[in-house]
N, C-alpha and C. Protein backbone atom coordinates (compact mmCIF):
# COMPACT_ATOMS: atom_id res chain seq x y z
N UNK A 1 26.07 24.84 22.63
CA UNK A 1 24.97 24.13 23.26
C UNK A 1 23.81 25.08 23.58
N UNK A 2 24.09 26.43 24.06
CA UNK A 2 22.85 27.15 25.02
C UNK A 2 22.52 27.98 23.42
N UNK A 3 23.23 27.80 22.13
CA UNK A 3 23.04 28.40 21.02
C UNK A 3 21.89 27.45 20.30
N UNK A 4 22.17 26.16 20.34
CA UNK A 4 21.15 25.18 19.56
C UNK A 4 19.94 25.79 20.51
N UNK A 5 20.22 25.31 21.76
CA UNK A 5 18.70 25.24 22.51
C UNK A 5 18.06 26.79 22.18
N UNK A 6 18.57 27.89 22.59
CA UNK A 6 18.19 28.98 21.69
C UNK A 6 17.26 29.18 20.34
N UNK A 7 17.75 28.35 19.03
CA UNK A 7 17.17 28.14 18.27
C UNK A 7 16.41 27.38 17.93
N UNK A 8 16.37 26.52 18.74
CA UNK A 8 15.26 25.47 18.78
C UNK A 8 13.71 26.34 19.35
N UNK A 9 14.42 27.14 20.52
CA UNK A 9 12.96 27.60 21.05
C UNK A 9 12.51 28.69 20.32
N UNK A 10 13.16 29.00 19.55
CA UNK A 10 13.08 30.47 18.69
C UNK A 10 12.15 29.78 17.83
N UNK A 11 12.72 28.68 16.91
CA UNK A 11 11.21 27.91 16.01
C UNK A 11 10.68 27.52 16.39
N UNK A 12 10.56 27.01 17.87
CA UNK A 12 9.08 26.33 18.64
C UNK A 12 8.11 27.76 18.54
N UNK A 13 8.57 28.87 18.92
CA UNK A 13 7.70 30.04 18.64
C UNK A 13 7.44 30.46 17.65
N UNK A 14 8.03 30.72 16.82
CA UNK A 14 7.77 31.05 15.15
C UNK A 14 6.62 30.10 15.02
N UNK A 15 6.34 28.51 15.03
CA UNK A 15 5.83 27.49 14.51
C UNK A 15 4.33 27.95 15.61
N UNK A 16 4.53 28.72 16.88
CA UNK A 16 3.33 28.10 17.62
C UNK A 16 2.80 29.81 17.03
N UNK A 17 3.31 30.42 17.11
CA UNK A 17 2.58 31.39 16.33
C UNK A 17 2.00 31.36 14.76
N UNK A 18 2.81 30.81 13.73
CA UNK A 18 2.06 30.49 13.04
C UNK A 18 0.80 29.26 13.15
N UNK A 19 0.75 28.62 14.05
CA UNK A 19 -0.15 27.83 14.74
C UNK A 19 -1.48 29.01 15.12
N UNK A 20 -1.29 29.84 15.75
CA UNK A 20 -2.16 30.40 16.27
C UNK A 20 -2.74 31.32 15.53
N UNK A 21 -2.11 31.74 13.98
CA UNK A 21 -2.39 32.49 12.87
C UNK A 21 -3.74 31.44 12.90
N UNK A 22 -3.52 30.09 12.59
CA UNK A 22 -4.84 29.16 12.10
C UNK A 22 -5.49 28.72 12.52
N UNK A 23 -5.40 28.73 14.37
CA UNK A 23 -6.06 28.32 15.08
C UNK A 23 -7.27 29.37 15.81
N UNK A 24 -6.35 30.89 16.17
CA UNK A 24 -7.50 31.84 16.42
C UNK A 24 -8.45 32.03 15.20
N UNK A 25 -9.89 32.48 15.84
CA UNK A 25 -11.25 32.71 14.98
C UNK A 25 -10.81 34.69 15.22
N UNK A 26 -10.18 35.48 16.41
CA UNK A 26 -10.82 36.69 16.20
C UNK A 26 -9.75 37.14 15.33
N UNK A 27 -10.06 38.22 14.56
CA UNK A 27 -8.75 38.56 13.62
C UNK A 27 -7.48 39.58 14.99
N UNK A 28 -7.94 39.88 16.05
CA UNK A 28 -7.54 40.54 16.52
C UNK A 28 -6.22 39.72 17.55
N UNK A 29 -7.19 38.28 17.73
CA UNK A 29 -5.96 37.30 18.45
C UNK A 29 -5.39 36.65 16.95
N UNK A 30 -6.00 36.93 16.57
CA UNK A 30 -4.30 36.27 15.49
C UNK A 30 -3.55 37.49 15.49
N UNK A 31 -3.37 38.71 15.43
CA UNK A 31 -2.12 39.53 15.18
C UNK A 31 -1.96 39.55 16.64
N UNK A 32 -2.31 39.36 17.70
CA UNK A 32 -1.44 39.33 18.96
C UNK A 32 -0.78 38.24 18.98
N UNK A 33 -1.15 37.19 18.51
CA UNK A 33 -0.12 35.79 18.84
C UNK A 33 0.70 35.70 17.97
N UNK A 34 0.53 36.07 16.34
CA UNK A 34 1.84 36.05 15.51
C UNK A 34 2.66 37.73 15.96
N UNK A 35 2.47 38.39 16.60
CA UNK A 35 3.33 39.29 16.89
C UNK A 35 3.81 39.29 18.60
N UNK A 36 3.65 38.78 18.84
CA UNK A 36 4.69 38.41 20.10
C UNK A 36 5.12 36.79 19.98
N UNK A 37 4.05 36.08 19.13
CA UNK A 37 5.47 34.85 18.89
C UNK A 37 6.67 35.17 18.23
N UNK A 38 6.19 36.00 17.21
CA UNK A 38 7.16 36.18 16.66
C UNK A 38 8.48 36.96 16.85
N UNK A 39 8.25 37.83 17.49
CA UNK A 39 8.97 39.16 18.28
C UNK A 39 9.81 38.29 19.16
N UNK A 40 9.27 37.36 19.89
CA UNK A 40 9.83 36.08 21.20
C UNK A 40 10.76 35.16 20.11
N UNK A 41 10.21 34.41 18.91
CA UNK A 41 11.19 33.76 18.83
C UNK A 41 12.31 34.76 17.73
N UNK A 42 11.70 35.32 16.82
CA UNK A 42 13.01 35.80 16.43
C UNK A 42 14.16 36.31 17.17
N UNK A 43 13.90 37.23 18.30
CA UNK A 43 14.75 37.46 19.41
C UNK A 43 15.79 36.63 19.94
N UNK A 44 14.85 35.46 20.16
CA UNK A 44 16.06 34.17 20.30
C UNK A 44 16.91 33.69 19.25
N UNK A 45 16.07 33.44 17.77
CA UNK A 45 17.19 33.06 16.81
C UNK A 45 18.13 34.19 16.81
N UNK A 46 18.18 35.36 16.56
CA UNK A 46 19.13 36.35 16.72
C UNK A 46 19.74 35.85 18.18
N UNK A 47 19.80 36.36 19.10
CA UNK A 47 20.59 35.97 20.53
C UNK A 47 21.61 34.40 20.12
N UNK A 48 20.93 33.33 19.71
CA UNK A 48 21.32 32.48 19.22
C UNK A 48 22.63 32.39 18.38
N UNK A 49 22.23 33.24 17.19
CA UNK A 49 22.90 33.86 16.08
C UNK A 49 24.48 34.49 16.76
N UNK A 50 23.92 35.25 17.87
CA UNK A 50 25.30 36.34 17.95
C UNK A 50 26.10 35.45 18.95
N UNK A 51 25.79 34.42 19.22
CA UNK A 51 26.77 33.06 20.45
C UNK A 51 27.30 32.63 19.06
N UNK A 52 26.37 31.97 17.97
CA UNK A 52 27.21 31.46 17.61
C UNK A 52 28.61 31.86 16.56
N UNK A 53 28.21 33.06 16.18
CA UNK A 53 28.97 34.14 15.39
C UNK A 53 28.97 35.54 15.84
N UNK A 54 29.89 35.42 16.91
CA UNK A 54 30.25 36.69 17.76
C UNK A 54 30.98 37.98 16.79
N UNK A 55 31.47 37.60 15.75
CA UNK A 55 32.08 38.34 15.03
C UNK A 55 31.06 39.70 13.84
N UNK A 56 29.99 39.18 14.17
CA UNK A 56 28.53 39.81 13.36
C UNK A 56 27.87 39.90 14.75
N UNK A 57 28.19 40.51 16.02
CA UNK A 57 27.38 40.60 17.18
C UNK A 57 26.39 42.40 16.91
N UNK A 58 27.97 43.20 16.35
CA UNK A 58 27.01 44.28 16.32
C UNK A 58 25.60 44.72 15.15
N UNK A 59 25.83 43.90 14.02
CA UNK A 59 24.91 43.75 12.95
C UNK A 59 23.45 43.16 13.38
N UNK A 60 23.85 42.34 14.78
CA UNK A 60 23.00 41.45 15.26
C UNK A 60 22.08 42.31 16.11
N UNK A 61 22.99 42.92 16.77
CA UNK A 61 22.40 43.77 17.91
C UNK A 61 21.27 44.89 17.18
N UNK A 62 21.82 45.23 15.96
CA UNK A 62 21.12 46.54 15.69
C UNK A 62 19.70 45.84 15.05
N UNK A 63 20.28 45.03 14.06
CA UNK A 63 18.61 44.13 13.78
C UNK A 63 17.85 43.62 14.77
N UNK A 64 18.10 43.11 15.95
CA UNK A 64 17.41 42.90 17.23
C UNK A 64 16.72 44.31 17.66
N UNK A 65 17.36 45.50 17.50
CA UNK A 65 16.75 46.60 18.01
C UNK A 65 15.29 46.94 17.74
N UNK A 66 15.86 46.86 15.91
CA UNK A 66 15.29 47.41 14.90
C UNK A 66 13.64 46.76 14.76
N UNK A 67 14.12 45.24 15.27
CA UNK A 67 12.72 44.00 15.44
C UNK A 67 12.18 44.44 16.65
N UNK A 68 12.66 44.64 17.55
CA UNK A 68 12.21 44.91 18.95
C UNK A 68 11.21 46.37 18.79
N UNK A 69 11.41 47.11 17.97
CA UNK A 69 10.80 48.60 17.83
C UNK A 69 9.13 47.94 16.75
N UNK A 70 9.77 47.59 15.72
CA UNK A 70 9.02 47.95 14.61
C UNK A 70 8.08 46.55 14.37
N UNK A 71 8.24 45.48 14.87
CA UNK A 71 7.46 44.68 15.15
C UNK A 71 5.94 44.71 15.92
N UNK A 72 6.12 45.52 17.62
CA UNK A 72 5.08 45.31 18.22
C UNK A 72 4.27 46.77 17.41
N UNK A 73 5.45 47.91 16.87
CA UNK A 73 4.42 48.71 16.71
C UNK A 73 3.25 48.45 15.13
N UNK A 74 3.97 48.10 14.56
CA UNK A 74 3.22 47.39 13.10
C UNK A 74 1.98 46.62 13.96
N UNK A 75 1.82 45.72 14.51
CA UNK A 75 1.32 44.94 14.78
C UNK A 75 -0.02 46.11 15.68
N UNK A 76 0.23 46.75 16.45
CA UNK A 76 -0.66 47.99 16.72
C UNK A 76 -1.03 48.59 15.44
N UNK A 77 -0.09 49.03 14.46
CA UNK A 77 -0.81 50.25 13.37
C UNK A 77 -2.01 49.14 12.74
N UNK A 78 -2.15 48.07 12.43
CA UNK A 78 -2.84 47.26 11.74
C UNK A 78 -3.83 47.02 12.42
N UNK A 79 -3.73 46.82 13.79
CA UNK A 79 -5.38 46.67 14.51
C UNK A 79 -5.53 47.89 14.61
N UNK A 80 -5.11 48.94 14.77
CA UNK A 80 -5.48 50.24 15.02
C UNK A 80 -6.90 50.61 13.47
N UNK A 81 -6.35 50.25 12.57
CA UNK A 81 -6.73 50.46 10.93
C UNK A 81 -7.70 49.28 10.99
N UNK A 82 -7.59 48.61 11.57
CA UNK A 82 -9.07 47.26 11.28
C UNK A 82 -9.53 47.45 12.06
N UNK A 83 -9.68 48.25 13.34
CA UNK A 83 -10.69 48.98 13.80
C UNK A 83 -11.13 49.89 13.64
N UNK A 84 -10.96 50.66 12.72
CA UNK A 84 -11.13 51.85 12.45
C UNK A 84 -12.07 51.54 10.92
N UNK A 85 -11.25 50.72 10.35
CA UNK A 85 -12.79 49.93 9.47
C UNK A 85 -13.36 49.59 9.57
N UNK A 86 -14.13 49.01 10.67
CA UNK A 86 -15.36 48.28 11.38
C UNK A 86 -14.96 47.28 11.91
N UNK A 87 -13.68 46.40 12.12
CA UNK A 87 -13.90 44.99 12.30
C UNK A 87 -14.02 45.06 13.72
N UNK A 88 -15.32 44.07 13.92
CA UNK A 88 -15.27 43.63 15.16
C UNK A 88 -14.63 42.90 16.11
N UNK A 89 -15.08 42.75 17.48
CA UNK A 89 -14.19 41.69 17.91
C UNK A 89 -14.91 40.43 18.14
N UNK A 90 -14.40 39.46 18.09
CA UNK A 90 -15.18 38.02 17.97
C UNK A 90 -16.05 37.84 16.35
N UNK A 91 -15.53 38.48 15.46
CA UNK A 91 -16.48 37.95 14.61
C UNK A 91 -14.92 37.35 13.59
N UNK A 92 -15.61 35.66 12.95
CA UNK A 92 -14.53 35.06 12.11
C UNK A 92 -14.49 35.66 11.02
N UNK A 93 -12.65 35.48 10.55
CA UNK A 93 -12.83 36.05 9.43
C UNK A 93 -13.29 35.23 8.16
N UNK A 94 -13.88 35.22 7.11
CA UNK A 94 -14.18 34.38 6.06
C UNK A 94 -13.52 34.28 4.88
């Protein structure tokens, strides 16, 4: 039961972040909202994952780590580099 609801909210986030990929205009709030939606719900489908197949908990754990590290920092190296090319903030992308 606390495994469905888990994954349910894990794709309500996946879905509202890709939502917010198409809904933000700055390029800078779209990689903040698809990288902490995403970071938020995958977290849960994994957590989800290791209730419902305890037997793959440590495979689980280490890919949770591995997302937890290399997610928010990607998501920095890329605005770091589109600022560093000029992009502004508030201007749409075309």
């Amino acid at each position: 039961m606390i495994a469905n609801i888990l994954m349910g909210m894990g794709i309500i986030f996946l879905f509202a972040g890709t939502l917010g990929l198409f809904t933000m205009e700055d390029f800078y709030s779209k990689i903040q909202a698809i990288g902490i939606a995403d970071t938020v719900g995958i977290i849960s489908v994994i957590i989800s994952l290791m209730l419902k197949y305890p037997e793959n908990m440590a495979r689980l754990l280490i890919l949770s780590i591995i997302i937890l590290v290399l997610n928010p920092a990607i998501s920095s190296i890329i605005a770091y580099h589109a600022a560093k090319s000029g992009e502004k903030v508030g201007r749409k992308i075309k």
